[in-house]
Protein backbone atom coordinates (compact mmCIF):
# COMPACT_ATOMS: atom_id res chain seq x y z
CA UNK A 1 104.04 63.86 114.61
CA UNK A 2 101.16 66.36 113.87
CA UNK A 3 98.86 65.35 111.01
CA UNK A 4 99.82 66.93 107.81
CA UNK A 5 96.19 68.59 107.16
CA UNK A 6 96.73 70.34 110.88
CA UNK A 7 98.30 73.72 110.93
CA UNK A 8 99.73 75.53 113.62
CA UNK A 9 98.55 79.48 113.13
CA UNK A 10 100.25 82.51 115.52
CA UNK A 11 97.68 85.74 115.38
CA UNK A 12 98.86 88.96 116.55
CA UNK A 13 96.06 91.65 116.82
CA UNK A 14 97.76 94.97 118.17
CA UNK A 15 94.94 97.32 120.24
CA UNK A 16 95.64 100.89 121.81
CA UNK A 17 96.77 100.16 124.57
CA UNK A 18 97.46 95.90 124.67
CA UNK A 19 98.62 93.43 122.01
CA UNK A 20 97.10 89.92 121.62
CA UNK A 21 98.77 86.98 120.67
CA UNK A 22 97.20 83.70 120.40
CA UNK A 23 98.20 79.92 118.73
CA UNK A 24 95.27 77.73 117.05
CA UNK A 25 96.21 74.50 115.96
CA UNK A 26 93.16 74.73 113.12
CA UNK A 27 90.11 76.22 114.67
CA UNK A 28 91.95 74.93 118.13
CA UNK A 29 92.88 77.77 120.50
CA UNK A 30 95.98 76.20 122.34
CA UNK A 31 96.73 79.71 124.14
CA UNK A 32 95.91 83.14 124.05
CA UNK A 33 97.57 85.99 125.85
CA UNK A 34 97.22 89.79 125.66
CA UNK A 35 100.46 92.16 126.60
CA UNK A 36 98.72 95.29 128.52
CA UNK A 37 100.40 98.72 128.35
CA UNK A 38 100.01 101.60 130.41
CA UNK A 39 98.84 104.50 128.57
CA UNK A 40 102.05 107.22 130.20
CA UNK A 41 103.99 104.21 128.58
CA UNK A 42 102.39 104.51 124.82
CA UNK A 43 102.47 108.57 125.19
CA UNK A 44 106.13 109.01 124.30
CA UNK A 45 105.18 107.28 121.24
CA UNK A 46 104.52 110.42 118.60
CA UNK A 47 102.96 107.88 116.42
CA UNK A 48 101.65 103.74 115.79
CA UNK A 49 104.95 103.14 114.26
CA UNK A 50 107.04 104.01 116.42
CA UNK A 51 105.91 101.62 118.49
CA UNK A 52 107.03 98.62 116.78
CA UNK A 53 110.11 97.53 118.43
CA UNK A 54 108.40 97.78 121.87
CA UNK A 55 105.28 95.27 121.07
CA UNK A 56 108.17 93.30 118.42
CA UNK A 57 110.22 92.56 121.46
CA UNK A 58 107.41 92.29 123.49
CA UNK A 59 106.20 89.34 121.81
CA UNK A 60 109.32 87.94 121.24
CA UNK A 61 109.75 87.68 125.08
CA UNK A 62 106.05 86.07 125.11
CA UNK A 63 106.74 83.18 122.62
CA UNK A 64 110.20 82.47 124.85
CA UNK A 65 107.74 82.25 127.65
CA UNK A 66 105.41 80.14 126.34
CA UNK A 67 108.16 78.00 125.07
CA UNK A 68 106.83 78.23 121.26
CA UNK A 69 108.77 76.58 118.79
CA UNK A 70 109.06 79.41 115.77
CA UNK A 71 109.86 76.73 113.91
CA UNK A 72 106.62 74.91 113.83
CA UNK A 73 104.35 77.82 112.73
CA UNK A 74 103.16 76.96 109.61
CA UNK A 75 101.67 80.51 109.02
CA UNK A 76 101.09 84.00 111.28
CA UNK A 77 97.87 86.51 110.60
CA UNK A 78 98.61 89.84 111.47
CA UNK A 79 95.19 92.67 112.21
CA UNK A 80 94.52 94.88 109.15
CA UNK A 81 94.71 98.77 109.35
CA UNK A 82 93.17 101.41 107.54
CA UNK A 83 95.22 100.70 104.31
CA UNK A 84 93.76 102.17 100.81
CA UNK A 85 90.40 100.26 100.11
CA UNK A 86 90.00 97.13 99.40
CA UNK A 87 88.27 93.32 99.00
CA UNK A 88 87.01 91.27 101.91
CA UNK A 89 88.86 88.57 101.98
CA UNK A 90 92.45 86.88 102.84
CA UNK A 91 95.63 88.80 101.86
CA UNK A 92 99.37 87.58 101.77
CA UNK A 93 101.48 90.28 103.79
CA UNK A 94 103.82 91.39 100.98
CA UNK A 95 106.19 94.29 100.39
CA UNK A 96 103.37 96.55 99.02
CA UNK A 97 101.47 96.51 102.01
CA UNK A 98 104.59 96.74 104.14
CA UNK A 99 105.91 99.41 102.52
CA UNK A 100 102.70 101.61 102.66
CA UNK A 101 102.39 101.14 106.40
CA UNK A 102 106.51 102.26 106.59
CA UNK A 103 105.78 105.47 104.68
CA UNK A 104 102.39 106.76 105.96
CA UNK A 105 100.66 105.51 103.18
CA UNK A 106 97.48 104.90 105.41
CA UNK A 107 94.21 106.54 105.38
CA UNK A 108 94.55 107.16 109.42
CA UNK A 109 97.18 106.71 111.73
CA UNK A 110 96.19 103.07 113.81
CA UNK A 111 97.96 100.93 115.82
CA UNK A 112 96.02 98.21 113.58
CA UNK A 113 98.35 99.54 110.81
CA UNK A 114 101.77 97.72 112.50
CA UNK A 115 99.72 94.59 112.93
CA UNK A 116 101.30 93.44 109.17
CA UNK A 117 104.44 94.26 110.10
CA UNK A 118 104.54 92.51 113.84
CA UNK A 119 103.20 89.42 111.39
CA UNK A 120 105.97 90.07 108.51
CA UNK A 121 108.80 90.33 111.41
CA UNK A 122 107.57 86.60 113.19
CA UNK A 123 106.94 84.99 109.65
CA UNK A 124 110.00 85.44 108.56
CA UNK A 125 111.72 84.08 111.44
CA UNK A 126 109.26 80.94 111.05
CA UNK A 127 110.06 80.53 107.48
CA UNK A 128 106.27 80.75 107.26
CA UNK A 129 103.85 83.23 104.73
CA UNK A 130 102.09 86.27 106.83
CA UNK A 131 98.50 87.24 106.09
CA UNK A 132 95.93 89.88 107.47
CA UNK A 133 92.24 89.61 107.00
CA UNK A 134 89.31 91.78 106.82
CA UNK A 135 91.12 94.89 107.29
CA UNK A 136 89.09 97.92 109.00
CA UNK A 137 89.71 99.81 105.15
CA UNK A 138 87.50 96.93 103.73
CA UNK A 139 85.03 98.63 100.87
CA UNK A 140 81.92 97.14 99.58
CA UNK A 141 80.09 100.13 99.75
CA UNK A 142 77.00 101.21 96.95
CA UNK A 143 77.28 103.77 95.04
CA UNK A 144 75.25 105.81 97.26
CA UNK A 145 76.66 105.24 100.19
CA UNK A 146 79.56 107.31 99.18
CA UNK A 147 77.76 110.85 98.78
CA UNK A 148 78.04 112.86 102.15
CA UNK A 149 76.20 116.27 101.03
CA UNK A 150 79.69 117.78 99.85
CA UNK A 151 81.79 116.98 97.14
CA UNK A 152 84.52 117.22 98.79
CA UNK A 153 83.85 114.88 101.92
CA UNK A 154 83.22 111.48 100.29
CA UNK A 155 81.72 108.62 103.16
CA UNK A 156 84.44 106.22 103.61
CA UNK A 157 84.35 102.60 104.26
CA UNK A 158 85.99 102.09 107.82
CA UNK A 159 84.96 99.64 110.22
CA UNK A 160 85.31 96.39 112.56
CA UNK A 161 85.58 94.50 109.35
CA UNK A 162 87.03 91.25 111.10
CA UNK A 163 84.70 91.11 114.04
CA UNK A 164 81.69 91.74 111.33
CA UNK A 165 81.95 89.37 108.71
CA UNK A 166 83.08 87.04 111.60
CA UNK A 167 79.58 87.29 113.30
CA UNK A 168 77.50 87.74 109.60
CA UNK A 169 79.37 84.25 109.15
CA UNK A 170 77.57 82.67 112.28
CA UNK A 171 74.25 84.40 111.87
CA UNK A 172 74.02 83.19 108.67
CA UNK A 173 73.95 79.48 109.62
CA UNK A 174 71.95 80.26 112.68
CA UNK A 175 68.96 81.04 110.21
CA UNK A 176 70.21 78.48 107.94
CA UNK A 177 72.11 80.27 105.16
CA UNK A 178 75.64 81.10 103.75
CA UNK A 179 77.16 84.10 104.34
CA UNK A 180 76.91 85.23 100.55
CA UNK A 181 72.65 84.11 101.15
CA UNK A 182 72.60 86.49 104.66
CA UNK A 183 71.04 90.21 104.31
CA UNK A 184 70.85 91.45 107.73
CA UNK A 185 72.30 94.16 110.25
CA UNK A 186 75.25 93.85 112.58
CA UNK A 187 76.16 96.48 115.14
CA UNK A 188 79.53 96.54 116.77
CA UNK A 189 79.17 97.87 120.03
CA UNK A 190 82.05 98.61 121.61
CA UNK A 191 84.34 102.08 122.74
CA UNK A 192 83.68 102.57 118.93
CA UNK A 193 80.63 101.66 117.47
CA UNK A 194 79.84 100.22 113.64
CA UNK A 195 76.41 99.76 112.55
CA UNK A 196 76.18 97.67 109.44
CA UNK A 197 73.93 96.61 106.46
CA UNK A 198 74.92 93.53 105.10
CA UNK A 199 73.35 92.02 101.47
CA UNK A 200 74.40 89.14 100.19
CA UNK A 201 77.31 89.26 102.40
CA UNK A 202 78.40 92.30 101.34
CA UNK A 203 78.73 95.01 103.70
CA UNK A 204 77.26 97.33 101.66
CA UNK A 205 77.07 100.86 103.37
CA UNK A 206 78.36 101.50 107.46
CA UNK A 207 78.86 104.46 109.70
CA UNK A 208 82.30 105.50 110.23
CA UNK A 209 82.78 105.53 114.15
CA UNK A 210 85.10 107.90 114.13
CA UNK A 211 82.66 110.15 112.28
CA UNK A 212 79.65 109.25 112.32
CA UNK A 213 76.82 107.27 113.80
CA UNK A 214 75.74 106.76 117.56
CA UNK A 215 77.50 108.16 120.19
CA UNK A 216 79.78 105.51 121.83
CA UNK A 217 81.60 105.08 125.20
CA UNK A 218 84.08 107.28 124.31
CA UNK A 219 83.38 108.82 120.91
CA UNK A 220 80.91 111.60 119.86
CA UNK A 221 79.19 110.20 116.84
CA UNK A 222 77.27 112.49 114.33
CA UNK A 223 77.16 116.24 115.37
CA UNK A 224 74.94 119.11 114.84
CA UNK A 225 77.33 120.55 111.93
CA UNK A 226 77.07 123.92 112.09
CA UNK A 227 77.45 123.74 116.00
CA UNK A 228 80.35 121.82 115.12
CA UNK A 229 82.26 124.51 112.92
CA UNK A 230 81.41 127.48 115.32
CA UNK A 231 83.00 125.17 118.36
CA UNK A 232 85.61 124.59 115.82
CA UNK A 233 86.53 128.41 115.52
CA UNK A 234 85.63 130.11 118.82
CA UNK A 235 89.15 129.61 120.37
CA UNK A 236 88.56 127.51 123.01
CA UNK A 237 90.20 124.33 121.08
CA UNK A 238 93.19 123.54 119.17
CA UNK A 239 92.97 120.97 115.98
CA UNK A 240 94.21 118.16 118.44
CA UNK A 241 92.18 119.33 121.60
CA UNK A 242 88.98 118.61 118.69
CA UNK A 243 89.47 115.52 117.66
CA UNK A 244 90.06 114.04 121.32
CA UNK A 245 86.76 115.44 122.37
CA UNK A 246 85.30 113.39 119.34
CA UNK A 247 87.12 110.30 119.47
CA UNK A 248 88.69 109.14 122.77
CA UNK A 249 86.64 111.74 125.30
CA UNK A 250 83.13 111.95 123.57
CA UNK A 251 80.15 109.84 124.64
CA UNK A 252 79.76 108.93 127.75
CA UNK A 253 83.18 109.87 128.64
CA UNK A 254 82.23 113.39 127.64
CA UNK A 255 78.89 113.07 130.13
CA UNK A 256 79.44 111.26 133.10
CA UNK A 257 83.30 111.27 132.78
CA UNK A 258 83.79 107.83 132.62
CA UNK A 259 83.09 105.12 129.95
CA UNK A 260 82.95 101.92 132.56
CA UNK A 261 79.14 100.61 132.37
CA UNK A 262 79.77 98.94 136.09
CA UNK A 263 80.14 102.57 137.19
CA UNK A 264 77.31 103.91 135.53
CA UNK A 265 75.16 101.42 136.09
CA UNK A 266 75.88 101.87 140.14
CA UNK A 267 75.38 105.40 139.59
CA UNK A 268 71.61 104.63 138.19
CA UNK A 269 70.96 102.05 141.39
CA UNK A 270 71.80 104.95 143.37
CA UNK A 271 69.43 107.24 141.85
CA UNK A 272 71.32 109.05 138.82
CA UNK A 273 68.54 110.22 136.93
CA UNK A 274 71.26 111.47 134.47
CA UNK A 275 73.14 108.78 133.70
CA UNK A 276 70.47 106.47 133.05
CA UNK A 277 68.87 109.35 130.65
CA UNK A 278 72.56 109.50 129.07
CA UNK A 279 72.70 105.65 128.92
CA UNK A 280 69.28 105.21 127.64
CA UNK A 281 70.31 108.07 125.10
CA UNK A 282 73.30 106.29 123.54
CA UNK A 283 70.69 102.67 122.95
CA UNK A 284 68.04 104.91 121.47
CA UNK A 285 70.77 106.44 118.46
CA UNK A 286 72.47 103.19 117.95
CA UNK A 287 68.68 101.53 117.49
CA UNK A 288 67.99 104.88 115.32
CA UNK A 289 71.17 103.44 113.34
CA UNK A 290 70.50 99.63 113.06
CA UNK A 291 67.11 101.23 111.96
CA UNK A 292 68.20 103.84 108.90
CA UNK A 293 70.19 100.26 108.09
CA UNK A 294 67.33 98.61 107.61
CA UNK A 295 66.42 101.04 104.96
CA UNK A 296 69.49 100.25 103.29
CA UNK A 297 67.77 96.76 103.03
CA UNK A 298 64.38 97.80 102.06
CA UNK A 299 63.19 95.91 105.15
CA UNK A 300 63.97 92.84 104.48
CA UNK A 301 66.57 91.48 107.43
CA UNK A 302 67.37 87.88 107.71
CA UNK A 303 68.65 89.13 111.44
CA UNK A 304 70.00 92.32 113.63
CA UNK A 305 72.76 91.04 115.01
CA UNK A 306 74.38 92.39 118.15
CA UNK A 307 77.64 91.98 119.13
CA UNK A 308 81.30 93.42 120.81
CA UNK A 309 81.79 93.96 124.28
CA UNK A 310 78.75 96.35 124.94
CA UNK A 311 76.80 92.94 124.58
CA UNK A 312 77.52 91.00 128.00
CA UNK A 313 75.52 94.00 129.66
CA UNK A 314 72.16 92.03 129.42
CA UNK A 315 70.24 95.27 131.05
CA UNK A 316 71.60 97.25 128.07
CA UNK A 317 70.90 95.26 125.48
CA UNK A 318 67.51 94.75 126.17
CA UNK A 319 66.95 98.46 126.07
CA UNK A 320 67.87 98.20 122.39
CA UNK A 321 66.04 95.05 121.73
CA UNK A 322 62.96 96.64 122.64
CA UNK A 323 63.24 99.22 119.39
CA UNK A 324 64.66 97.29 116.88
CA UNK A 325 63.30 93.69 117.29
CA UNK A 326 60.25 94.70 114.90
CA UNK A 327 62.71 94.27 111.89
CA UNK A 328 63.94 90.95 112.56
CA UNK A 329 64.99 88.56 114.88
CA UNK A 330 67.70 90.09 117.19
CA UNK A 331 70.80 87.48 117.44
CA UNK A 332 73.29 88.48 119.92
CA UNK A 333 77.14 87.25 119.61
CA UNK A 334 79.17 89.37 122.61
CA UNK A 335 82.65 89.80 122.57
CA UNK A 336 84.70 90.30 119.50
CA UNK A 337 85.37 86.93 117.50
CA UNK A 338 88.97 88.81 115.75
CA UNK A 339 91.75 86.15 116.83
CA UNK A 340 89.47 83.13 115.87
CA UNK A 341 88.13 85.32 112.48
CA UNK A 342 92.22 85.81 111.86
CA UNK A 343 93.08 82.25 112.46
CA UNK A 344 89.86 80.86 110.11
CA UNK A 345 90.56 83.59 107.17
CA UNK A 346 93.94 81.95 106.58
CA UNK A 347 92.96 78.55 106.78
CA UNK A 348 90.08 79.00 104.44
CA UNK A 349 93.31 80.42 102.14
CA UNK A 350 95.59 77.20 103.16
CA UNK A 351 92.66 74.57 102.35
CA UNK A 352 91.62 76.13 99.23
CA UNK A 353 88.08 77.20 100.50
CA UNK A 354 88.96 80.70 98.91
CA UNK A 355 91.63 82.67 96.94
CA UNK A 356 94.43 84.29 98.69
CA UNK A 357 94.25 87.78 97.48
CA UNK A 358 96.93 90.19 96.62
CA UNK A 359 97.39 93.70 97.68
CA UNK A 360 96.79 95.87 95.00
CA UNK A 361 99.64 98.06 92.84
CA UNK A 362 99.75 101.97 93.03
């Protein structure tokens, strides 16, 4: 019989084009498995929700595999979408929530979105609460971080939340503090990038990376505006056509045509003068970033911390840690740290280590 302090967790993190389903037993990782789709598959799809009883069954068909016993989950974490802004934290998956993700109430259209509702659907069957944590919407901004340069286009709080405060979490004890002691800057580097200050914990301003910031593997990053609004209106590109050039075929995509480093990186061992000036160009703005962060700060960084997938390229890497190690020591955590940061934000809820929080009222 399992001990009665041991807790057996199901996380569901839905991506763009996978799922990812994993059991912890605590901070114990008995499986994990990711669900792959083809991307013809997901383009019948006219939007994230309708693609819940695909990944629903889906999952269902995984758990029968893996011979899971629903009934022994004591709790499931779903991902977090781009809800209305809120608290870091721990949140109980309630009708509020689910209800806003049913009728568009969203700030963006993301597959992250239908990870409360995969949770709600397997919860229920368990007899077990749902939660999500650290939710991409999460909002600690300042007050200035909010002005843009036009009333009208206020800078919103979006980011890789989970992975984040995940990674600020192990930083922080690597130069012997608590997360609410750690000021420092994280960068997310993966096909989007988020480039973080962090005081106290709080993650207090960010670049949106569907906006803003460095150029990423497959997403534009800040634009020359005015450029921007005569491209805009010249004809040449629908509403649509624009925002896949910016997010999905911008960055490298948009240069070399691919966003695979293996491939680029062959390309520059053969001799491609231009894709190691592209590559070299997408370190120098995301060290520009980590470096208008460390304004944010004032200077003073515990650590930059590097992290995502971007980080197991060693030879890339290194091109940023040559600009930016001046402000601090440069930690790097590769890989993303969401199903384990899932799994630990509701059992920080179930051993009363923090509050569960509630999702807020219209």
């Amino acid at each position: 019989m399992m001990p009665r302090d041991s807790r057996k967790i199901l996380v569901i993190n839905p991506g763009s084009t996978s799922t990812k389903i994993a059991l912890f037993e605590n901070e114990s990782l008995i499986w994990q498995e990711c669900i792959e789709y083809q991307s013809a598959v997901l383009a019948r799809f006219r939007n994230s929700l309708e693609q819940l009883p695909l990944r629903q069954n889906d999952i269902g068909d995984l758990l029968k595999k893996k011979q899971v016993d629903i009934s022994s989950i004591d709790a499931v974490a779903g991902r977090g979408g781009p809800f209305r802004p809120l608290e870091s934290g721990t949140y109980r998956i309630d009708k509020r929530v689910l209800n806003d993700v049913k009728q568009g109430k969203v700030q963006a259209d993301h597959i992250s979105n239908i990870g409360v509702l995969l949770a709600d659907h397997f919860a229920r069957q368990a007899d077990a609460p749902a939660f999500f944590v650290d939710p991409v919407c999460v909002d600690e901004f300042d007050a200035e971080a909010r002005y843009s340069g036009l009333p009208e286009l206020e800078r919103r709080s979006l980011l890789h939340a989970l992975n984040i405060k995940a990674v600020a979490r192990q930083a922080a004890s690597v130069v012997n503090k608590t997360l609410a002691q750690f000021n420092g800057i994280v960068a997310h580097l993966g096909g989007g990038i988020s480039v973080c200050a962090i005081r106290n914990g709080r993650m207090v301003d960010v670049n949106n990376a569907n906006e803003e910031g460095p150029f990423s593997p497959e997403r534009s990053g800040s634009l020359p505006v005015s450029s921007l609004v005569r491209l805009c209106f010249s004809g040449r590109y629908g509403a649509d056509q624009m925002k896949k050039k910016i997010v999905g075929q911008g960055g490298l995509t948009a240069y070399l045509g691919t966003n695979r480093l293996p491939d680029i990186w062959e390309r520059i061992d053969r001799g491609d003068d231009q894709a190691r000036q592209v590559l070299r160009a997408m370190t120098y703005q995301i060290a520009k970033e980590i470096g208008a962060m460390a304004a944010v700060l004032f200077g003073h960084a515990d650590a930059v911390v590097l992290t995502g997938g971007l980080c197991h390229d060693d030879r890339l890497m290194s091109w940023i840690d040559d600009r930016v190690a001046f402000i601090g020591p440069v930690i790097r955590i590769p890989g993303e740290r969401e199903m384990e940061a899932l799994a630990s934000g509701v059992l920080r809820v179930i051993r009363n280590e923090e509050s569960c929080l509630e999702y807020p009222h219209e």
